[in-house]
C-alpha atoms as a PDB file:
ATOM      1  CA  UNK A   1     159.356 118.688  89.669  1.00  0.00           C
ATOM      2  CA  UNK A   2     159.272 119.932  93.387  1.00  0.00           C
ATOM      3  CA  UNK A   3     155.864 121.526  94.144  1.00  0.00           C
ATOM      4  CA  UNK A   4     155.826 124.629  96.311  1.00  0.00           C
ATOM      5  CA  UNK A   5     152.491 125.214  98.084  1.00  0.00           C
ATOM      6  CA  UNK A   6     151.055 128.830  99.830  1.00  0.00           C
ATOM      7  CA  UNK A   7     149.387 128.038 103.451  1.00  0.00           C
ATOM      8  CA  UNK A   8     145.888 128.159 101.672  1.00  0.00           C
ATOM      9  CA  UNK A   9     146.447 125.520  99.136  1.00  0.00           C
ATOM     10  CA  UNK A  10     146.096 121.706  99.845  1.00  0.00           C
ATOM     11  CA  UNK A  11     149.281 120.297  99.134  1.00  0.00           C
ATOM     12  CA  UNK A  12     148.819 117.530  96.732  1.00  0.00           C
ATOM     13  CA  UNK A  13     148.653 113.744  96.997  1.00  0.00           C
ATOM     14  CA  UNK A  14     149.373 113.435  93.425  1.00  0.00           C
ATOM     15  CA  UNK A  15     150.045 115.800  90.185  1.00  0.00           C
ATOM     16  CA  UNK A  16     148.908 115.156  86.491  1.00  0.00           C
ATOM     17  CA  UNK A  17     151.070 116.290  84.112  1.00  0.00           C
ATOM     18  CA  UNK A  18     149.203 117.398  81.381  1.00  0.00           C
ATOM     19  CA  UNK A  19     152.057 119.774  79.420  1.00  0.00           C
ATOM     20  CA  UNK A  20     151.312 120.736  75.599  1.00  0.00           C
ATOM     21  CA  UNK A  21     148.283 118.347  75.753  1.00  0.00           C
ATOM     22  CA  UNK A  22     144.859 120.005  74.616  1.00  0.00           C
ATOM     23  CA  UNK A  23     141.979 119.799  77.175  1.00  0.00           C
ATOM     24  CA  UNK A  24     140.602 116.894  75.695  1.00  0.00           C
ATOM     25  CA  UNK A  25     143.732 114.791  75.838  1.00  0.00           C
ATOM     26  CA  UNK A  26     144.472 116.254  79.241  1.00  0.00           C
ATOM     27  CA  UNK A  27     140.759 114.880  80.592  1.00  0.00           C
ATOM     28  CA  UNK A  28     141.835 111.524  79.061  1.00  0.00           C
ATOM     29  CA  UNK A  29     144.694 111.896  80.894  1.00  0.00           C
ATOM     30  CA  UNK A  30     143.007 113.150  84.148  1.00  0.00           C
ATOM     31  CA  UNK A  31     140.367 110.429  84.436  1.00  0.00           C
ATOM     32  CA  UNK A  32     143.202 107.860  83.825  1.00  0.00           C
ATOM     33  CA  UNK A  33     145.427 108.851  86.293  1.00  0.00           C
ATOM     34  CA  UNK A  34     142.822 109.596  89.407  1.00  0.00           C
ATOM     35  CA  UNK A  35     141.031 106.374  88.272  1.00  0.00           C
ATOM     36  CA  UNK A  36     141.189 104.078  91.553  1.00  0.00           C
ATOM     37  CA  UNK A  37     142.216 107.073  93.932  1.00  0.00           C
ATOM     38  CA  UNK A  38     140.953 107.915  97.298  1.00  0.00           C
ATOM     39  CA  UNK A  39     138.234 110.493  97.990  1.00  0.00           C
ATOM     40  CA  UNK A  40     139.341 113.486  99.387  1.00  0.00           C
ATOM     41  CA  UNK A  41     142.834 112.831  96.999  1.00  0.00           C
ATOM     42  CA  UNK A  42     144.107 116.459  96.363  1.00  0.00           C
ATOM     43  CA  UNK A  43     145.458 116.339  92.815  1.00  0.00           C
ATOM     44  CA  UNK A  44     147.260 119.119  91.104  1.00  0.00           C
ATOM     45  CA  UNK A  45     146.763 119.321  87.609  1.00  0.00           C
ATOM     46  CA  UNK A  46     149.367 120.637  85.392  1.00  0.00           C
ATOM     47  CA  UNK A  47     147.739 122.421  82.310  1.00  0.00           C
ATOM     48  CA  UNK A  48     149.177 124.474  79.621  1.00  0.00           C
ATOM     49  CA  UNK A  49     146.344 124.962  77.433  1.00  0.00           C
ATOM     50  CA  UNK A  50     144.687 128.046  77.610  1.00  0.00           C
ATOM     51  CA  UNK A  51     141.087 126.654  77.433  1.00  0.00           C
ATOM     52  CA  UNK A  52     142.156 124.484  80.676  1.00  0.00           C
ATOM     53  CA  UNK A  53     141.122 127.112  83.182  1.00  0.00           C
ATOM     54  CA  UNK A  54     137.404 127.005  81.479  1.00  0.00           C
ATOM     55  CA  UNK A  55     137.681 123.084  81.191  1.00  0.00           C
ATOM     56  CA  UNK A  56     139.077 121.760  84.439  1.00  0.00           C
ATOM     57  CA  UNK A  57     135.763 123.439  86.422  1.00  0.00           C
ATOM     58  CA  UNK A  58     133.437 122.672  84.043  1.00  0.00           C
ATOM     59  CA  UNK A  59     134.689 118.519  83.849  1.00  0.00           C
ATOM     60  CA  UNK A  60     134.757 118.984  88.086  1.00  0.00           C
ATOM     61  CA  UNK A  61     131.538 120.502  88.038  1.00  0.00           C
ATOM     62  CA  UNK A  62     129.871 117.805  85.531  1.00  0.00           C
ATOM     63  CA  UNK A  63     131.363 114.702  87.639  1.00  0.00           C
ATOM     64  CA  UNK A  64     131.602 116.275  90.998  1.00  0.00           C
ATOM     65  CA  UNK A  65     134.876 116.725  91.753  1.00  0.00           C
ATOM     66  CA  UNK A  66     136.146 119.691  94.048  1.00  0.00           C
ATOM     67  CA  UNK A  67     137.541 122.438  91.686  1.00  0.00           C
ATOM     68  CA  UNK A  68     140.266 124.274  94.331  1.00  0.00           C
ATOM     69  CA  UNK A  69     141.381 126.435  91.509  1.00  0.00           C
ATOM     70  CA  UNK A  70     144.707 127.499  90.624  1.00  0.00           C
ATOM     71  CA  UNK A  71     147.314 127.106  92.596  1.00  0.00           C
ATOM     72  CA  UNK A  72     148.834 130.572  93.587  1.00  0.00           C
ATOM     73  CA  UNK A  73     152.280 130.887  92.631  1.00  0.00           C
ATOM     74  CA  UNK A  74     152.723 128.569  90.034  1.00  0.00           C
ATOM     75  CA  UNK A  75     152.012 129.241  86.054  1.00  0.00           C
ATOM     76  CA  UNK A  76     149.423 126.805  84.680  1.00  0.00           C
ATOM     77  CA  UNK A  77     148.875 124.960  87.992  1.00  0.00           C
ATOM     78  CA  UNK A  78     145.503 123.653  88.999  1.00  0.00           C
ATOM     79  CA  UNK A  79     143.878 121.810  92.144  1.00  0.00           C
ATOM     80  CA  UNK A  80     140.755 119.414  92.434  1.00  0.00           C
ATOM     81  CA  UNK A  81     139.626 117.303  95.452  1.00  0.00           C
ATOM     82  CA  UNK A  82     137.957 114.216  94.439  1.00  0.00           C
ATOM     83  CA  UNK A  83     134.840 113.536  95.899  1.00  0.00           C
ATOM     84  CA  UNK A  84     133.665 110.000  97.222  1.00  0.00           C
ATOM     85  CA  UNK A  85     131.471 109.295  94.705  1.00  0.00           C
ATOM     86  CA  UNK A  86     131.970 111.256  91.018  1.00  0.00           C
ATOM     87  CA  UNK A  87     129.344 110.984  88.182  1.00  0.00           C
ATOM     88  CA  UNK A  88     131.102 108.447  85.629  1.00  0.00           C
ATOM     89  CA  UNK A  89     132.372 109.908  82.261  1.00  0.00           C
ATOM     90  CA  UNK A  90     132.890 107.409  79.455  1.00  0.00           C
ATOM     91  CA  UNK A  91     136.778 106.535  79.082  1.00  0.00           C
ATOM     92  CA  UNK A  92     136.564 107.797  75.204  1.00  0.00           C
ATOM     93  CA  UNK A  93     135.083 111.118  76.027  1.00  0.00           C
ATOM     94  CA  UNK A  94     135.534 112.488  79.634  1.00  0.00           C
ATOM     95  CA  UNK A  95     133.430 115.421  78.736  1.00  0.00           C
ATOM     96  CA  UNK A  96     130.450 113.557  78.280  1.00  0.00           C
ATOM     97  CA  UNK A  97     128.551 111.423  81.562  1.00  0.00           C
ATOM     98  CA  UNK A  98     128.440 107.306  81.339  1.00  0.00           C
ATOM     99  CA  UNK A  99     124.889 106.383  80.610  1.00  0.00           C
ATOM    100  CA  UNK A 100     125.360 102.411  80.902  1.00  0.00           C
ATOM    101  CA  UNK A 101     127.562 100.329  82.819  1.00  0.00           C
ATOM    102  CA  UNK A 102     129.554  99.412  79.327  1.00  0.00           C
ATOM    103  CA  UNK A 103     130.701 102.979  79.271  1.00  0.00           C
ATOM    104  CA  UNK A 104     132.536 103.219  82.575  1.00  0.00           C
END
């Protein structure tokens, strides 16, 4: 898939695809994926379900990641920065913080 970027939008360093998944599969997904990456990583979620606009900010916003938004010009596209240093979720639940070292 060739992404197009507007001027304003970070191009990305790396794209999710999270087609047909629900939000919770997606976040699996998400965490798995940008697991490893470099702060500052602009990644461009793709998100088809309709509770993803809610979800994506709300996950960034709980861990710390950069929620860019969605990315003008293309249906069901969203961006996030990743910050240097993101509150741990636990791998079986990305919704919910790591409260011990066993759960990162």
């Amino acid at each position: 898939m060739r992404t197009v970027v507007k001027p304003d939008t970070p191009a990305p360093d790396m794209t999710v695809d999270g087609t047909g998944l629900l939000c919770v599969t997606l976040l699996l997904r998400l965490r798995k994926e940008i697991d490893g990456a470099e702060p500052g990583t602009v990644v461009h979620v793709i998100a088809t379900d309709p509770a993803a606009p809610l979800d994506l900010p709300a996950w960034c916003h709980m861990t710390g990641h950069q929620y860019l938004g969605p990315v003008p010009g293309l249906q069901d596209v969203h961006s996030l920065r990743l910050t240097a240093q993101p509150a741990q979720t636990r791998p079986d639940a990305p919704w919910h913080r790591a409260t011990s070292a066993a759960d990162r």
